[in-house]
C-alpha atoms as a PDB file:
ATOM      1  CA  UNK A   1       0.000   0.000   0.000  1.00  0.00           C
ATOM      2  CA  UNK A   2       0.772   3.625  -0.363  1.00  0.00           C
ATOM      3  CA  UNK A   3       0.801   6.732   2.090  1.00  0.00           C
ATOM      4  CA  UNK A   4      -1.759   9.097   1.335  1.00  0.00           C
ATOM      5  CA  UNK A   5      -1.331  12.667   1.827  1.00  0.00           C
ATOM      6  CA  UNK A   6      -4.017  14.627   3.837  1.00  0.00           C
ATOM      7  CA  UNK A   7      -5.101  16.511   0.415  1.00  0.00           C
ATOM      8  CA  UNK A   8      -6.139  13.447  -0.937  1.00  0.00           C
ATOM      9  CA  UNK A   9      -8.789  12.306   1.275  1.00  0.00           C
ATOM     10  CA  UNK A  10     -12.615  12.561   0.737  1.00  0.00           C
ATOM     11  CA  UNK A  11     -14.727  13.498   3.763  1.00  0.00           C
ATOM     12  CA  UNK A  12     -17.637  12.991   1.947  1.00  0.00           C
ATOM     13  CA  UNK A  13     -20.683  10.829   3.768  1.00  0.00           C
ATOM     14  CA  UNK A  14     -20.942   7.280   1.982  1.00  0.00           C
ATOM     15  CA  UNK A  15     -17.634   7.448  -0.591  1.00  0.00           C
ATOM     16  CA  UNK A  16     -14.212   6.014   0.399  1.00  0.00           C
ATOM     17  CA  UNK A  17     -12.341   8.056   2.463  1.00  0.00           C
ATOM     18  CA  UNK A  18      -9.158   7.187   0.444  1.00  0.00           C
ATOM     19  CA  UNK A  19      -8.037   5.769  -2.869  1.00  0.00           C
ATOM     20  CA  UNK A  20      -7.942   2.191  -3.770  1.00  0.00           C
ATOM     21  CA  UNK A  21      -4.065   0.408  -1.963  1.00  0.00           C
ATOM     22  CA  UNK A  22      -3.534   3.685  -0.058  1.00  0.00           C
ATOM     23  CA  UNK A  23      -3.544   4.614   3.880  1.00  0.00           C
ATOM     24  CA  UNK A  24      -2.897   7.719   6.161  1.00  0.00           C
ATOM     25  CA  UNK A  25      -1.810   7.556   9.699  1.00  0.00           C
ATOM     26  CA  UNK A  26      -5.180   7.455  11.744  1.00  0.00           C
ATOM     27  CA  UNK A  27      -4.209  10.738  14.111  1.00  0.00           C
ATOM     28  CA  UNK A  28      -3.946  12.363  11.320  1.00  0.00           C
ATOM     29  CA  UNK A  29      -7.738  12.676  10.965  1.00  0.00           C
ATOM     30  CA  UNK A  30      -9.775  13.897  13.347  1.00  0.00           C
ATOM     31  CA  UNK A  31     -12.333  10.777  14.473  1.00  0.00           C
ATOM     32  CA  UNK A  32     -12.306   9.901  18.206  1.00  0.00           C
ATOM     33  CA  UNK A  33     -11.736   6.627  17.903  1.00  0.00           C
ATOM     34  CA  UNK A  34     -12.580   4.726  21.995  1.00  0.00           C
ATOM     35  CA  UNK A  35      -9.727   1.778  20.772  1.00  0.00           C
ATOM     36  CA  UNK A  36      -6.025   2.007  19.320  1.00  0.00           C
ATOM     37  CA  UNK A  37      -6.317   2.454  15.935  1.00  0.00           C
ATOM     38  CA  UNK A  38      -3.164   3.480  13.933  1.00  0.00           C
ATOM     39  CA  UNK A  39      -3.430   3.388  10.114  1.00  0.00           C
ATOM     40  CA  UNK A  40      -6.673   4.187   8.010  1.00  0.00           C
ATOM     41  CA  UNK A  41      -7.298   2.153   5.089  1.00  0.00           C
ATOM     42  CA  UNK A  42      -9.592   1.759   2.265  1.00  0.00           C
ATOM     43  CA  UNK A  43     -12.219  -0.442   2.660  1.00  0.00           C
ATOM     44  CA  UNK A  44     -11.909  -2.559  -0.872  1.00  0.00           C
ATOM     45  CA  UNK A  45      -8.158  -2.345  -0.201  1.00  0.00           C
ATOM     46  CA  UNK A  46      -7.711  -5.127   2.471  1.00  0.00           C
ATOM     47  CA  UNK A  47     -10.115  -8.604   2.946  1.00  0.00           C
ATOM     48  CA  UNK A  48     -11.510  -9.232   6.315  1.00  0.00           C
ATOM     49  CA  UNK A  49     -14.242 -10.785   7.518  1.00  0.00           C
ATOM     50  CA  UNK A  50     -17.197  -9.001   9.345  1.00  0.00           C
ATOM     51  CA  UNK A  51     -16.883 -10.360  13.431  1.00  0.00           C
ATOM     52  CA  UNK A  52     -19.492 -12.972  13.871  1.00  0.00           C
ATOM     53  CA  UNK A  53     -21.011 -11.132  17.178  1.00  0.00           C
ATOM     54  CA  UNK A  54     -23.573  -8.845  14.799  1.00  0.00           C
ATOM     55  CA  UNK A  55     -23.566  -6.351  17.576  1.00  0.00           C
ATOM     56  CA  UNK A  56     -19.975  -4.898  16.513  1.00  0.00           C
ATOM     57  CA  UNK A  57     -21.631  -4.150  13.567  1.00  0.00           C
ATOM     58  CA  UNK A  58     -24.386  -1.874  14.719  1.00  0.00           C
ATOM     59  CA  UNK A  59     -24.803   1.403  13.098  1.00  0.00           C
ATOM     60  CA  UNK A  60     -27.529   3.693  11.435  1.00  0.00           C
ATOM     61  CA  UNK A  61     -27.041   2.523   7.745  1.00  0.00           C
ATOM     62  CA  UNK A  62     -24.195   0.339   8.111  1.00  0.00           C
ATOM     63  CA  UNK A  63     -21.585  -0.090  10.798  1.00  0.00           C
ATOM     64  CA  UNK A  64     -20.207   2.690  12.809  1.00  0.00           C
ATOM     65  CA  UNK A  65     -19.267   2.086  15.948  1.00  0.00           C
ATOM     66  CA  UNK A  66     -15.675   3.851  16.745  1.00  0.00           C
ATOM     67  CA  UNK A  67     -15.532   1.642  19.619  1.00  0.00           C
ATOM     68  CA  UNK A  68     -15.530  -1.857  18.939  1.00  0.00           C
ATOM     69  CA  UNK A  69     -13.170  -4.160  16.237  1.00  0.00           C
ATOM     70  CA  UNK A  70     -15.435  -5.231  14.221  1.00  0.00           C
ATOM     71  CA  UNK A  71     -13.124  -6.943  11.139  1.00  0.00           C
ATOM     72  CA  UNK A  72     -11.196 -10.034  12.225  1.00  0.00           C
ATOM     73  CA  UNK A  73      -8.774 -11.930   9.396  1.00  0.00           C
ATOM     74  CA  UNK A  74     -10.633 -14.358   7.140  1.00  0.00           C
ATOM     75  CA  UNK A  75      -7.972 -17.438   7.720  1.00  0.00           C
ATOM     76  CA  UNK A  76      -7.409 -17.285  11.403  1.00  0.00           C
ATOM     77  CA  UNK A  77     -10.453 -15.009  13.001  1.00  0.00           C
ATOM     78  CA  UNK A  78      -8.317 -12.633  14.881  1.00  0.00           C
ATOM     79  CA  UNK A  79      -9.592  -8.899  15.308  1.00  0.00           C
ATOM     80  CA  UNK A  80      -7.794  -6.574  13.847  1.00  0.00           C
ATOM     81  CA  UNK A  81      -9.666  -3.370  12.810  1.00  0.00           C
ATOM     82  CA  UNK A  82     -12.966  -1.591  12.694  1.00  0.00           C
ATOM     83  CA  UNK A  83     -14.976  -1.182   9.653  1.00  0.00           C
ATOM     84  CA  UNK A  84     -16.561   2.268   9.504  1.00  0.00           C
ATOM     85  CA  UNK A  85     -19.377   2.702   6.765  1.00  0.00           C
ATOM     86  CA  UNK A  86     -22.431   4.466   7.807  1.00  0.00           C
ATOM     87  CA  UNK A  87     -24.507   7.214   6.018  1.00  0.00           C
ATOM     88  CA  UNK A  88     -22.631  10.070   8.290  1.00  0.00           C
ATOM     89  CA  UNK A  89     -19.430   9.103   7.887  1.00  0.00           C
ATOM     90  CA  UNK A  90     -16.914   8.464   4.770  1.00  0.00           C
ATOM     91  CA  UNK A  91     -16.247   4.804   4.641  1.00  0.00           C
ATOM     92  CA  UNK A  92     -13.155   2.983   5.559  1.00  0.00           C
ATOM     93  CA  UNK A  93     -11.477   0.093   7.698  1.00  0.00           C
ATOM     94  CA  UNK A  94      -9.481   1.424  10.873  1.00  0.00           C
ATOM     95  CA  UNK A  95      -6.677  -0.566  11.817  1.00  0.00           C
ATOM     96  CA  UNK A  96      -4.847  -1.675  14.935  1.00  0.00           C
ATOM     97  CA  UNK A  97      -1.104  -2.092  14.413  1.00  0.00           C
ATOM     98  CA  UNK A  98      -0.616  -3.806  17.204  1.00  0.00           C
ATOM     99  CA  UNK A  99      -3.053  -6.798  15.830  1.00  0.00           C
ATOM    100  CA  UNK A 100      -0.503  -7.278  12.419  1.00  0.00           C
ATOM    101  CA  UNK A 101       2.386  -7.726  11.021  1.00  0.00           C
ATOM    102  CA  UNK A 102       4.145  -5.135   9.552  1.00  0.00           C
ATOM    103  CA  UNK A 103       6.214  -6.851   7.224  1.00  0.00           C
ATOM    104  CA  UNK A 104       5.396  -8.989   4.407  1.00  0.00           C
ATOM    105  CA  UNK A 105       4.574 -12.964   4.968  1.00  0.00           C
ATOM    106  CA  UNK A 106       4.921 -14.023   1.714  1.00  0.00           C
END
């Protein structure tokens, strides 16, 4: 993935926050997010797996709670970031860095 740069991201309600295989550093934006969350991602840009307890997911439109991980890894169901996509908010998956690895496994 690349960095993003500030200019580049779209605060607009319902559209990606950032372009497709980019990120920005989470305190760069200003969402008060109630968990760690270090790196901001697009949503298509990364697979995950919506948690299986439906109540992470709770939202008005879609999920968007900025307090609860609510995407865990498809292969071996660990949470690792929160998916934000709800009719007030742009849409994008918050990530924990402390949950990944950093460096490539392949």
């Amino acid at each position: 993935m690349e960095k993003s740069e500030l200019k580049q991201i779209c605060l607009i309600d319902e559209k990606e926050l950032l372009q497709d295989r980019k990120y920005i550093e989470a305190n760069r934006i200003d969402y008060s997010f109630e968990i760690p969350i270090d790196y901001l991602i697009n949503s298509k840009s990364i697979s995950l797996k919506d948690h299986k307890d439906s109540i992470r997911l709770q939202g008005c439109c879609g999920p968007g709670n900025f307090g609860v991980l609510n995407q865990v890894c498809p292969k071996c169901k660990f949470e690792i970031g929160v998916l934000i996509a709800d009719c007030w908010t742009p849409r994008f998956i918050g990530i924990d860095k402390s949950k990944i690895s950093e460096k490539p496994l392949w």
